[in-house]
PDB file of N, CA and C in Angstrom:
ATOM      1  N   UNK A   1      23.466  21.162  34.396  1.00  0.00           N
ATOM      2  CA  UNK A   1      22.279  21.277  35.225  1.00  0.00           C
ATOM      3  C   UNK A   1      21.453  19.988  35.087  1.00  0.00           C
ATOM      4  N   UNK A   2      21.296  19.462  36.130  1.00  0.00           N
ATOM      5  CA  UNK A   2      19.924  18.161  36.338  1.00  0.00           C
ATOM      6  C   UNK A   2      18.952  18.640  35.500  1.00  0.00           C
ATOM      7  N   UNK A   3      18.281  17.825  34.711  1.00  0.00           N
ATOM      8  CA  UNK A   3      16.847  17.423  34.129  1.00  0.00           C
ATOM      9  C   UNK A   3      15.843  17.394  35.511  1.00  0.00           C
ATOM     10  N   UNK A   4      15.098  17.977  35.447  1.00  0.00           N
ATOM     11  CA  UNK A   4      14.107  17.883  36.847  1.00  0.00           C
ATOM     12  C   UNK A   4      12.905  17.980  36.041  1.00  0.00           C
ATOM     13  N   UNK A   5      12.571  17.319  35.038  1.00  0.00           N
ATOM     14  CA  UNK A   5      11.350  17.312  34.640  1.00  0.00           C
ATOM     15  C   UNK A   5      11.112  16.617  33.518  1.00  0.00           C
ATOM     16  N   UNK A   6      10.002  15.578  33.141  1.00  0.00           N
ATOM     17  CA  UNK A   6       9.891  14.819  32.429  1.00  0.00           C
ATOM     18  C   UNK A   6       8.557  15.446  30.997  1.00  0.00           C
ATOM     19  N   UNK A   7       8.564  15.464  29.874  1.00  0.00           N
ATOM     20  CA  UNK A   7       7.712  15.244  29.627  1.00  0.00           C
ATOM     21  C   UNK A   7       6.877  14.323  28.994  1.00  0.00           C
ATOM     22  N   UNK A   8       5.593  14.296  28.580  1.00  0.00           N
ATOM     23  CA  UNK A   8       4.883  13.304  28.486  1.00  0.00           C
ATOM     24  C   UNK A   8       4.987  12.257  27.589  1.00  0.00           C
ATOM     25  N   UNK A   9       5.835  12.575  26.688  1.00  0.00           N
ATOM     26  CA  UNK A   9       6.147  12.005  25.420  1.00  0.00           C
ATOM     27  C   UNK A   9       7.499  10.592  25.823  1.00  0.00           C
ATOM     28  N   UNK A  10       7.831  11.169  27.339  1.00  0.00           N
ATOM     29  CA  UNK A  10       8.906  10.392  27.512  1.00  0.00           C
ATOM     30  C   UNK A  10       8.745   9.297  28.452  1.00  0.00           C
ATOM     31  N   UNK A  11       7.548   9.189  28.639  1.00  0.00           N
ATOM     32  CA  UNK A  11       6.784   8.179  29.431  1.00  0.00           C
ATOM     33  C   UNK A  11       7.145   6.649  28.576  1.00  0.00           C
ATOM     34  N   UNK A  12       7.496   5.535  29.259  1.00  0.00           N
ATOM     35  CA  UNK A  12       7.606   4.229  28.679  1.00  0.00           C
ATOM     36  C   UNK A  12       6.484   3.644  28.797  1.00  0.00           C
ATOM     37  N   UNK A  13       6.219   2.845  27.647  1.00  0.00           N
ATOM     38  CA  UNK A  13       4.534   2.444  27.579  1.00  0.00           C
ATOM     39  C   UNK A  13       3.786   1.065  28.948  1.00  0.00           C
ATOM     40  N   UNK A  14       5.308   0.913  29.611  1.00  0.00           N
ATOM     41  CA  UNK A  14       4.622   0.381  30.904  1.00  0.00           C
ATOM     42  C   UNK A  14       4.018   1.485  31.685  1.00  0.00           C
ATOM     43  N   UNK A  15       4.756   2.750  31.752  1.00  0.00           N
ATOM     44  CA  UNK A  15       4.206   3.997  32.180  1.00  0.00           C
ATOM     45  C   UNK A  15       2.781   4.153  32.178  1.00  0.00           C
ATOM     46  N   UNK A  16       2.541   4.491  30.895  1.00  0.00           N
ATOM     47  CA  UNK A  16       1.469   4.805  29.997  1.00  0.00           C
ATOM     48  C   UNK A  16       0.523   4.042  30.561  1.00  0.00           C
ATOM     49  N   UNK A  17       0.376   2.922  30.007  1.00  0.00           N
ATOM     50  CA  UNK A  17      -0.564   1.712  30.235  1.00  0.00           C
ATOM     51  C   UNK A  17      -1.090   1.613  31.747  1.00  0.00           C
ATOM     52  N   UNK A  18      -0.018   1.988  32.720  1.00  0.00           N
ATOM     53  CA  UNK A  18      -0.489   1.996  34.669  1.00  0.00           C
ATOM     54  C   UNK A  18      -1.029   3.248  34.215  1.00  0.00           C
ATOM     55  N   UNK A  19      -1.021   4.394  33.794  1.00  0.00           N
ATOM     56  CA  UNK A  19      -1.757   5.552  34.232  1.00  0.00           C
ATOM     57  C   UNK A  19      -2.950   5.467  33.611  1.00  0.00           C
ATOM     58  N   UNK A  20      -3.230   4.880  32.388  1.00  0.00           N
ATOM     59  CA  UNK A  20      -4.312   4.616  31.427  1.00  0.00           C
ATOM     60  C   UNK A  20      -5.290   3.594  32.594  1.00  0.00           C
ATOM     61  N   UNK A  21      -4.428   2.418  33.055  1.00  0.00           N
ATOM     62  CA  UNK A  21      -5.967   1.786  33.846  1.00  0.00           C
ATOM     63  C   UNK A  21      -6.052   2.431  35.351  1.00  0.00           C
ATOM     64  N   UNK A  22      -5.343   3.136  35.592  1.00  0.00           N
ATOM     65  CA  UNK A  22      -5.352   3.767  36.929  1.00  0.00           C
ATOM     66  C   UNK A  22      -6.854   4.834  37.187  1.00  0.00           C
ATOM     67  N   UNK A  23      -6.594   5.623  35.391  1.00  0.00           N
ATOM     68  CA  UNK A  23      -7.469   7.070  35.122  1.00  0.00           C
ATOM     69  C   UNK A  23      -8.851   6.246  34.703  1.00  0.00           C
ATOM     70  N   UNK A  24      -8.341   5.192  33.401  1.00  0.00           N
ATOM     71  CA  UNK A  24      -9.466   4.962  32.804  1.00  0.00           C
ATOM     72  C   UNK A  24      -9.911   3.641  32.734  1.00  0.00           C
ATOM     73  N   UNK A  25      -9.306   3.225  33.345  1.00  0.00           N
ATOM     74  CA  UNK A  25      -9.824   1.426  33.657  1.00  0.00           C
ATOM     75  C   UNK A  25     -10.403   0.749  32.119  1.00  0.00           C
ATOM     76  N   UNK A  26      -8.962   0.589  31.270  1.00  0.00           N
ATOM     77  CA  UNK A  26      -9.911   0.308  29.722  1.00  0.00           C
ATOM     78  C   UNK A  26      -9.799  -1.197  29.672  1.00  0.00           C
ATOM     79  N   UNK A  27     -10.378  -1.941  29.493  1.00  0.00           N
ATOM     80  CA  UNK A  27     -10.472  -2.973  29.283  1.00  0.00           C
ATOM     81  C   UNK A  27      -8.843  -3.554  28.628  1.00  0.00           C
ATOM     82  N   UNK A  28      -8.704  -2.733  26.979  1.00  0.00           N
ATOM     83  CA  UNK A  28      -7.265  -3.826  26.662  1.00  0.00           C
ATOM     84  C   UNK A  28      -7.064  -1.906  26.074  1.00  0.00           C
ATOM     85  N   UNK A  29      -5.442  -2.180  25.772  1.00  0.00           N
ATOM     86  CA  UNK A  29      -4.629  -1.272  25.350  1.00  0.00           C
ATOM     87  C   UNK A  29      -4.186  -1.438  24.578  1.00  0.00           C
ATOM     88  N   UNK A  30      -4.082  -0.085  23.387  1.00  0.00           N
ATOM     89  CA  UNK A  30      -3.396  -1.013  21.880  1.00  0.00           C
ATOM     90  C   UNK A  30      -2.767   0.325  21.485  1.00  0.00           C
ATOM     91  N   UNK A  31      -1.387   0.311  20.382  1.00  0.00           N
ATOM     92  CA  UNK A  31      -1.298   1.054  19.702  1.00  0.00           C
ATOM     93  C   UNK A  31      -1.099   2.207  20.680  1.00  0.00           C
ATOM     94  N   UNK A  32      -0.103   2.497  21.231  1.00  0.00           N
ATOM     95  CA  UNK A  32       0.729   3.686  22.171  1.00  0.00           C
ATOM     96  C   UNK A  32       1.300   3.985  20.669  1.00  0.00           C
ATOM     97  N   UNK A  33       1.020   6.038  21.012  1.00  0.00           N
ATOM     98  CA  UNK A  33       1.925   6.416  20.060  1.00  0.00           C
ATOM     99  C   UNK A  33       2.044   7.820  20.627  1.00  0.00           C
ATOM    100  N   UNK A  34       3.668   7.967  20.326  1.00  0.00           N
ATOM    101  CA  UNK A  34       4.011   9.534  20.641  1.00  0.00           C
ATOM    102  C   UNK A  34       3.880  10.457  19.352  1.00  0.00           C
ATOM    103  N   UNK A  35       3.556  11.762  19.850  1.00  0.00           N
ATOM    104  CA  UNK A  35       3.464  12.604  18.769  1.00  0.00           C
ATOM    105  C   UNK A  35       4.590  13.967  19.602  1.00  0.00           C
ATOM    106  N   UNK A  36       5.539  13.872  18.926  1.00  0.00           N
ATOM    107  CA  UNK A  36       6.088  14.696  19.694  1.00  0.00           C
ATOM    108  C   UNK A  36       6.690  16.027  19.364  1.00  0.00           C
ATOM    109  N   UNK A  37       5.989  16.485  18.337  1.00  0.00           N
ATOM    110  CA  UNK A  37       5.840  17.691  18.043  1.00  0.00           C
ATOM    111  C   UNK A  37       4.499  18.884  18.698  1.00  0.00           C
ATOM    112  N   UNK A  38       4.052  17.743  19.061  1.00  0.00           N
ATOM    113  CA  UNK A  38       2.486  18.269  20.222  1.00  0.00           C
ATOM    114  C   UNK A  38       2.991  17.763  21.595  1.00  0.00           C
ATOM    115  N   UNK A  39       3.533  17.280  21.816  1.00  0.00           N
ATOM    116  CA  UNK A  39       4.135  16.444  23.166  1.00  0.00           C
ATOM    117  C   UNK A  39       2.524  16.020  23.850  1.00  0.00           C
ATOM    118  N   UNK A  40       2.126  15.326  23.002  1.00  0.00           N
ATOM    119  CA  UNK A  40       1.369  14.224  23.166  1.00  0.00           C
ATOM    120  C   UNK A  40       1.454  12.448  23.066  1.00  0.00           C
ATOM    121  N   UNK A  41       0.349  11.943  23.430  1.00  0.00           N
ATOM    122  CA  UNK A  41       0.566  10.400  23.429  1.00  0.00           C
ATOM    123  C   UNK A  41      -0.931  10.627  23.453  1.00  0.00           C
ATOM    124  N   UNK A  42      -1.237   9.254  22.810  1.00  0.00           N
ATOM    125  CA  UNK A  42      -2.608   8.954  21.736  1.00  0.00           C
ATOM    126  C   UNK A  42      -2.386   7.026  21.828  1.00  0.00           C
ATOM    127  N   UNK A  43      -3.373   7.080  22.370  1.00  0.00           N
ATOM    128  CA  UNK A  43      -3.269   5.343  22.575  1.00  0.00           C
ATOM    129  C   UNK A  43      -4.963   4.628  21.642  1.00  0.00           C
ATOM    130  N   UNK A  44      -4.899   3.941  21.343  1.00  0.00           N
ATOM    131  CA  UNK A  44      -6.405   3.059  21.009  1.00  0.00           C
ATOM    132  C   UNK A  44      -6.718   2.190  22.332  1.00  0.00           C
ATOM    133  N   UNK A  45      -7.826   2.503  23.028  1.00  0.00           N
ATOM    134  CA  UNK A  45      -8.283   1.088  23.720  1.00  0.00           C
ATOM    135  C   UNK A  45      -9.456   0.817  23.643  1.00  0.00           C
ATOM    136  N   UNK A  46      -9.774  -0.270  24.291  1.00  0.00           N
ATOM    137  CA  UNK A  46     -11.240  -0.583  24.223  1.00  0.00           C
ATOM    138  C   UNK A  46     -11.731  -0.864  25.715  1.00  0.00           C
ATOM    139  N   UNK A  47     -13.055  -0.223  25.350  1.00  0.00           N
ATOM    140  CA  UNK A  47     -13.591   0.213  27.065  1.00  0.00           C
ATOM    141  C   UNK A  47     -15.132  -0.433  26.800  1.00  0.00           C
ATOM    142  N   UNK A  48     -15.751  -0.425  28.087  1.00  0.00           N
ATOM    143  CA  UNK A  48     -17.094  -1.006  28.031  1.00  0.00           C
ATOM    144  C   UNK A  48     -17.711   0.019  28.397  1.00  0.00           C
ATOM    145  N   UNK A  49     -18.973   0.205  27.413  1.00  0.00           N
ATOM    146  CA  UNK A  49     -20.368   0.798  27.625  1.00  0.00           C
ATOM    147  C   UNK A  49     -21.520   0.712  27.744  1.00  0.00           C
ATOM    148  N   UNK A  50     -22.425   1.596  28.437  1.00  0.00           N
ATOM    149  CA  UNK A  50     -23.272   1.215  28.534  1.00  0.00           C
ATOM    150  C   UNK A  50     -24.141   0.142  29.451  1.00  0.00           C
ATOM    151  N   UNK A  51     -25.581   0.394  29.553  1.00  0.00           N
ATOM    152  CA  UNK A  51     -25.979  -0.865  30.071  1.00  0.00           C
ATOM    153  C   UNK A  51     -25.732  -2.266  29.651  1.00  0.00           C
ATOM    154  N   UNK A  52     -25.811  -2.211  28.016  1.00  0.00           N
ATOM    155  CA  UNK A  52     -25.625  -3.176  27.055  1.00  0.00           C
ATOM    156  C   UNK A  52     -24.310  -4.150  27.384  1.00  0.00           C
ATOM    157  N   UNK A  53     -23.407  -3.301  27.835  1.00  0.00           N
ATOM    158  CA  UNK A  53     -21.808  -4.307  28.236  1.00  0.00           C
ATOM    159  C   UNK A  53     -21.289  -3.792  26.988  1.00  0.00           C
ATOM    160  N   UNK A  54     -21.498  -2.669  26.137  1.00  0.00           N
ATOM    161  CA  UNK A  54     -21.169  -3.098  24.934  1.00  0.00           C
ATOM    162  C   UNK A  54     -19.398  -2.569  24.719  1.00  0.00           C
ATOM    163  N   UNK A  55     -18.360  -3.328  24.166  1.00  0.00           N
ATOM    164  CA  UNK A  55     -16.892  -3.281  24.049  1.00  0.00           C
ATOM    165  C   UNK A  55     -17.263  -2.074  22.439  1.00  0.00           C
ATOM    166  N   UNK A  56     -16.401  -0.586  22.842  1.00  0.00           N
ATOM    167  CA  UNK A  56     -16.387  -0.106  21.780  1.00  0.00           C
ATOM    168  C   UNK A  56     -14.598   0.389  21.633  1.00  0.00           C
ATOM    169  N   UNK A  57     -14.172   0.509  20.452  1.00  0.00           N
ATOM    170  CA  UNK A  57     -12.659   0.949  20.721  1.00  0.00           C
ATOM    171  C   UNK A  57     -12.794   2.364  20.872  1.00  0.00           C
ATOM    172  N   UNK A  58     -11.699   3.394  21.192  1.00  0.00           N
ATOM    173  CA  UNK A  58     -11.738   4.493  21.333  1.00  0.00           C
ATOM    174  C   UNK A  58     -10.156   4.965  21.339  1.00  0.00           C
ATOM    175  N   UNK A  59     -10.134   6.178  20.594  1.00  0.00           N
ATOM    176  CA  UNK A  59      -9.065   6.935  20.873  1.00  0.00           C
ATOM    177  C   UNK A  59      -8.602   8.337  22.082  1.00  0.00           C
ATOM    178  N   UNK A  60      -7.760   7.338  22.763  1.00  0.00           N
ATOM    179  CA  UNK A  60      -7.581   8.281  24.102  1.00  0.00           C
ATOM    180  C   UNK A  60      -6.261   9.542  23.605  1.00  0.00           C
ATOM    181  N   UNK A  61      -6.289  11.074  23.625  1.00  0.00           N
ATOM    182  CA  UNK A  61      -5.226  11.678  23.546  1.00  0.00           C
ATOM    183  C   UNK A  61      -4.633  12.113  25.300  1.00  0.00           C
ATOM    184  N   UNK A  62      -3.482  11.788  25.647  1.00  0.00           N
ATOM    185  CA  UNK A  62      -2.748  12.181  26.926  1.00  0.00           C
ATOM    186  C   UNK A  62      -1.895  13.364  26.731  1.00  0.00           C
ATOM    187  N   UNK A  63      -2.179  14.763  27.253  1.00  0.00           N
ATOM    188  CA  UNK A  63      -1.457  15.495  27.464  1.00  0.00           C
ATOM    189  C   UNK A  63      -1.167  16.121  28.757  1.00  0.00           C
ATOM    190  N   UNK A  64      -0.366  16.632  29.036  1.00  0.00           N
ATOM    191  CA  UNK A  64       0.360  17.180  30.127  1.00  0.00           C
ATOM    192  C   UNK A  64      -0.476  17.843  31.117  1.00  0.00           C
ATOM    193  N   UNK A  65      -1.594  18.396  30.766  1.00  0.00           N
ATOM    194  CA  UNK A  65      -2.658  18.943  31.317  1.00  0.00           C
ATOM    195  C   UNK A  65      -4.006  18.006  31.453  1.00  0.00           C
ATOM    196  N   UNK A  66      -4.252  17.512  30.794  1.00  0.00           N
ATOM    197  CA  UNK A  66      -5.945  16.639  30.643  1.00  0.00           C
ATOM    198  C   UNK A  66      -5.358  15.182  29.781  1.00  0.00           C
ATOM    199  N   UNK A  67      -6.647  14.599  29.732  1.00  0.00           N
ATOM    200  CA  UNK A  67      -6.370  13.367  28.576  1.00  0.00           C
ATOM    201  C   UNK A  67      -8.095  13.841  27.791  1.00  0.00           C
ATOM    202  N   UNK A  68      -7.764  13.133  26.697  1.00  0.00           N
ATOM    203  CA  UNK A  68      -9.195  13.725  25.951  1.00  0.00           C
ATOM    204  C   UNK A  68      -9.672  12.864  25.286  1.00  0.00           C
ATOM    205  N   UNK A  69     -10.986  12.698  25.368  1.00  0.00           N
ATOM    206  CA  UNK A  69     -11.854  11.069  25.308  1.00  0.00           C
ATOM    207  C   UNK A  69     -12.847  11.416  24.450  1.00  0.00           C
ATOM    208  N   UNK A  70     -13.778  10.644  24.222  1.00  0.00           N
ATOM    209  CA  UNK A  70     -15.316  11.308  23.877  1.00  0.00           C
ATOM    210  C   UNK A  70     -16.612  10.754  24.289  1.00  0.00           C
ATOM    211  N   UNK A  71     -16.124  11.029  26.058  1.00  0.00           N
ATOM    212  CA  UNK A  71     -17.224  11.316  26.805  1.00  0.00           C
ATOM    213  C   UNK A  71     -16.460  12.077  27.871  1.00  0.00           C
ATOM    214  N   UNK A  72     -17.827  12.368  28.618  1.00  0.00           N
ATOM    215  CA  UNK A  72     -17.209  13.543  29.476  1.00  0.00           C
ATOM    216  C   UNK A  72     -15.968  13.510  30.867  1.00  0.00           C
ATOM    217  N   UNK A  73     -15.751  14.080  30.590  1.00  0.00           N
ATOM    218  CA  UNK A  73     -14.777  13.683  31.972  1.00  0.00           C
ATOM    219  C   UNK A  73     -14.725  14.591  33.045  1.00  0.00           C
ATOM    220  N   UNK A  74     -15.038  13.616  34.528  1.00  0.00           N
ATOM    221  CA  UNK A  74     -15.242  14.884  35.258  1.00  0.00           C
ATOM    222  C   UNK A  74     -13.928  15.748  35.664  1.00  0.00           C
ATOM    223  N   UNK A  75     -14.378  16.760  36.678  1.00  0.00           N
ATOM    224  CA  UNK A  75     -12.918  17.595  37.285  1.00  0.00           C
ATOM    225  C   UNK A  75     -12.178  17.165  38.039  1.00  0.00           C
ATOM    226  N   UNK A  76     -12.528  16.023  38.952  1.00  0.00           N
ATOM    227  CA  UNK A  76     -11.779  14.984  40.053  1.00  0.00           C
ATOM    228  C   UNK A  76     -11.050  13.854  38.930  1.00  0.00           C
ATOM    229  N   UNK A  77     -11.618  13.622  37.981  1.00  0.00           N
ATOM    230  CA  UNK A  77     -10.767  12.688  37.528  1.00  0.00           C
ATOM    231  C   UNK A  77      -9.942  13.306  36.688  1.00  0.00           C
ATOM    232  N   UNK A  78      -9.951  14.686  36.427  1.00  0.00           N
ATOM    233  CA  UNK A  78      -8.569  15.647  35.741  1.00  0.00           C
ATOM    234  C   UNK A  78      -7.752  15.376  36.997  1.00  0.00           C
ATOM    235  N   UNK A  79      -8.038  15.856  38.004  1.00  0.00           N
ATOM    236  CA  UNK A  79      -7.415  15.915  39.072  1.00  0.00           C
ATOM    237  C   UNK A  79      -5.996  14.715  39.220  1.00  0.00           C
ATOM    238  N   UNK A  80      -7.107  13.860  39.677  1.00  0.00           N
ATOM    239  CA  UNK A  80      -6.399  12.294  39.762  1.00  0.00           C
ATOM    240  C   UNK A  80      -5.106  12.258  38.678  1.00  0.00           C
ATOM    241  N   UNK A  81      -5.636  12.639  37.262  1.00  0.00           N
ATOM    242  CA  UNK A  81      -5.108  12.285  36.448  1.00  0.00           C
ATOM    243  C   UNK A  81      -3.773  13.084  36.527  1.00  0.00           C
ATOM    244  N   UNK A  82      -3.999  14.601  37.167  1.00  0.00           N
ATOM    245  CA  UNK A  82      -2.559  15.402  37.035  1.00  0.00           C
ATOM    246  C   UNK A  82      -1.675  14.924  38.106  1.00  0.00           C
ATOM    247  N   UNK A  83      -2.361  14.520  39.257  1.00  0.00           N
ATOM    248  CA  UNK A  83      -1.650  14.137  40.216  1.00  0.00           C
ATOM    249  C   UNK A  83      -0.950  12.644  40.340  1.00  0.00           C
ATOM    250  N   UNK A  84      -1.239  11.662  39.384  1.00  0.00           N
ATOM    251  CA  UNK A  84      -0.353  10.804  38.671  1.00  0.00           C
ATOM    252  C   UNK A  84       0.941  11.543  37.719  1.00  0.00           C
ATOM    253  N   UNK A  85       0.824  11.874  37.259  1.00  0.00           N
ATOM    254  CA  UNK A  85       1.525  12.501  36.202  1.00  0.00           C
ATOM    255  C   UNK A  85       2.701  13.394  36.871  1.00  0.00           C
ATOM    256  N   UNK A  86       2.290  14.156  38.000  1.00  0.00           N
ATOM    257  CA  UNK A  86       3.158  14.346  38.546  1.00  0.00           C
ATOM    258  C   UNK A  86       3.834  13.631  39.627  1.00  0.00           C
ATOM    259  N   UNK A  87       3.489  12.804  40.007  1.00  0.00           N
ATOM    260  CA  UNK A  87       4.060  11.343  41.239  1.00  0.00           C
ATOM    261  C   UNK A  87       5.156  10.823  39.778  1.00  0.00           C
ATOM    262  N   UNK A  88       4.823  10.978  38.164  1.00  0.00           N
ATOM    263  CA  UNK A  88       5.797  10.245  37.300  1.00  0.00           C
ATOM    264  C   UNK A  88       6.834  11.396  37.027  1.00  0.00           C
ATOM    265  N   UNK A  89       6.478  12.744  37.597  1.00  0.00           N
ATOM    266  CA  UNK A  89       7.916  13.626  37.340  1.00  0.00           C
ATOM    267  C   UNK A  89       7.801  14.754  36.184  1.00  0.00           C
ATOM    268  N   UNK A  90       6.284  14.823  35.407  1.00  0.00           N
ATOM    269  CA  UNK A  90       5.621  15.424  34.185  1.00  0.00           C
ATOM    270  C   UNK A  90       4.491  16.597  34.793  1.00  0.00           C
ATOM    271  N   UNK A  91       5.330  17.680  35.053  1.00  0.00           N
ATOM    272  CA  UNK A  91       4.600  18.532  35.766  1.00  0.00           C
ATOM    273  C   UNK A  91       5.014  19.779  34.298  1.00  0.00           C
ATOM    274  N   UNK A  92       3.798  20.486  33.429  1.00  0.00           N
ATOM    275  CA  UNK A  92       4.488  21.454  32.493  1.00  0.00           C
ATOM    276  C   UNK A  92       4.752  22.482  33.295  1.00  0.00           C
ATOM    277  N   UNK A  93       4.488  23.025  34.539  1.00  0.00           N
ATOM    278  CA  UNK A  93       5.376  24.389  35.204  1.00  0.00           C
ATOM    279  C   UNK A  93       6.939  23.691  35.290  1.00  0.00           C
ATOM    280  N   UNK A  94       7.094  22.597  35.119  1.00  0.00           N
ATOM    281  CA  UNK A  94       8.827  22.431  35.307  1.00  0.00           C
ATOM    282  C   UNK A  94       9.305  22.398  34.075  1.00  0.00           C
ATOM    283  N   UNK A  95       8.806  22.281  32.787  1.00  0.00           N
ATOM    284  CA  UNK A  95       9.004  22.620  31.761  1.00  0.00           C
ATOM    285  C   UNK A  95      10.195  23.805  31.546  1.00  0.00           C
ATOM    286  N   UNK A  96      11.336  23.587  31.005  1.00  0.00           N
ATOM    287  CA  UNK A  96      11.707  24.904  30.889  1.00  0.00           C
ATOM    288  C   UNK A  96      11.612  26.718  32.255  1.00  0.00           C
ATOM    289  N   UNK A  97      11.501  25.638  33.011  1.00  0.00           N
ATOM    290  CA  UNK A  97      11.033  27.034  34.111  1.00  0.00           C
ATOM    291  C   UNK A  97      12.328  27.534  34.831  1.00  0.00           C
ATOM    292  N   UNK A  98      12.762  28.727  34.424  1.00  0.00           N
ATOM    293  CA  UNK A  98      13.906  29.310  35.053  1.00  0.00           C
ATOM    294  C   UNK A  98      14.097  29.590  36.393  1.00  0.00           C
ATOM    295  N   UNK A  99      13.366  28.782  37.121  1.00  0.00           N
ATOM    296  CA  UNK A  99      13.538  29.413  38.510  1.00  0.00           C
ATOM    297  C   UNK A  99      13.399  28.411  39.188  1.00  0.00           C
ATOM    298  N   UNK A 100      13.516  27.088  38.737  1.00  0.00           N
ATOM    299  CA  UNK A 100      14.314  25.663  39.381  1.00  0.00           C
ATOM    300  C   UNK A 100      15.336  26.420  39.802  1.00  0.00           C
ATOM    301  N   UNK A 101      15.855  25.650  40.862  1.00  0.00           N
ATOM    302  CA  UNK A 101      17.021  26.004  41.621  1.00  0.00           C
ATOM    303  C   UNK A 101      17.738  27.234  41.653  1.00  0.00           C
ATOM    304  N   UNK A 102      16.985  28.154  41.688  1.00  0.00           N
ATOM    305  CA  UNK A 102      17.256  29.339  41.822  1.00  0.00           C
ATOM    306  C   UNK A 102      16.996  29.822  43.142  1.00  0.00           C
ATOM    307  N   UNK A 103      15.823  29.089  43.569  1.00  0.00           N
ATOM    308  CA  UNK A 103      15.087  30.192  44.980  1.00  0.00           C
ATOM    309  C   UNK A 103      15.253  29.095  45.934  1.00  0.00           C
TER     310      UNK A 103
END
């Protein structure tokens, strides 16, 4: 049976890096790492804040559903973000779902 579904962990960090400035426009990207017992990816970048301009680093977590920051993120940019993710083939209803090519 075909693989019809990717998950997130299997993203190549050119991957990664286009969806990271696509979602989050970070200034530089460092330190891609899979965790793949969570089927996550956890990157360091550094983003600008503030009025100040000020460059702070930050740890971004990417999962299959959301990415998780620490500031807020709105619901359009979940959006955006799932609908990349699935244009890369990382949709979790295809996960294991028995009813690919069935119907």
């Amino acid at each position: 049976m075909k693989k019809n579904y990717r998950r997130i962990v299997e993203l190549t960090d050119k991957e990664i890096k286009a969806l990271l400035n696509e979602c989050v426009a970070p200034k530089k990207i460092e330190d891609i790492e899979r965790n793949e017992k969570d089927n996550e990816v956890c990157a360091v970048i550094t983003t600008v804040w503030g009025d100040e301009k000020e460059e702070i680093e930050d740890n971004i977590t990417l999962t299959e559903d959301e990415y998780l920051v620490d500031w807020d993120v709105r619901p359009e940019d979940t959006w955006q973000y799932r609908q990349y993710l699935f244009a890369l083939g990382v949709n979790p209803l295809s996960f294991e779902n028995p009813y690919i090519g069935k119907v």
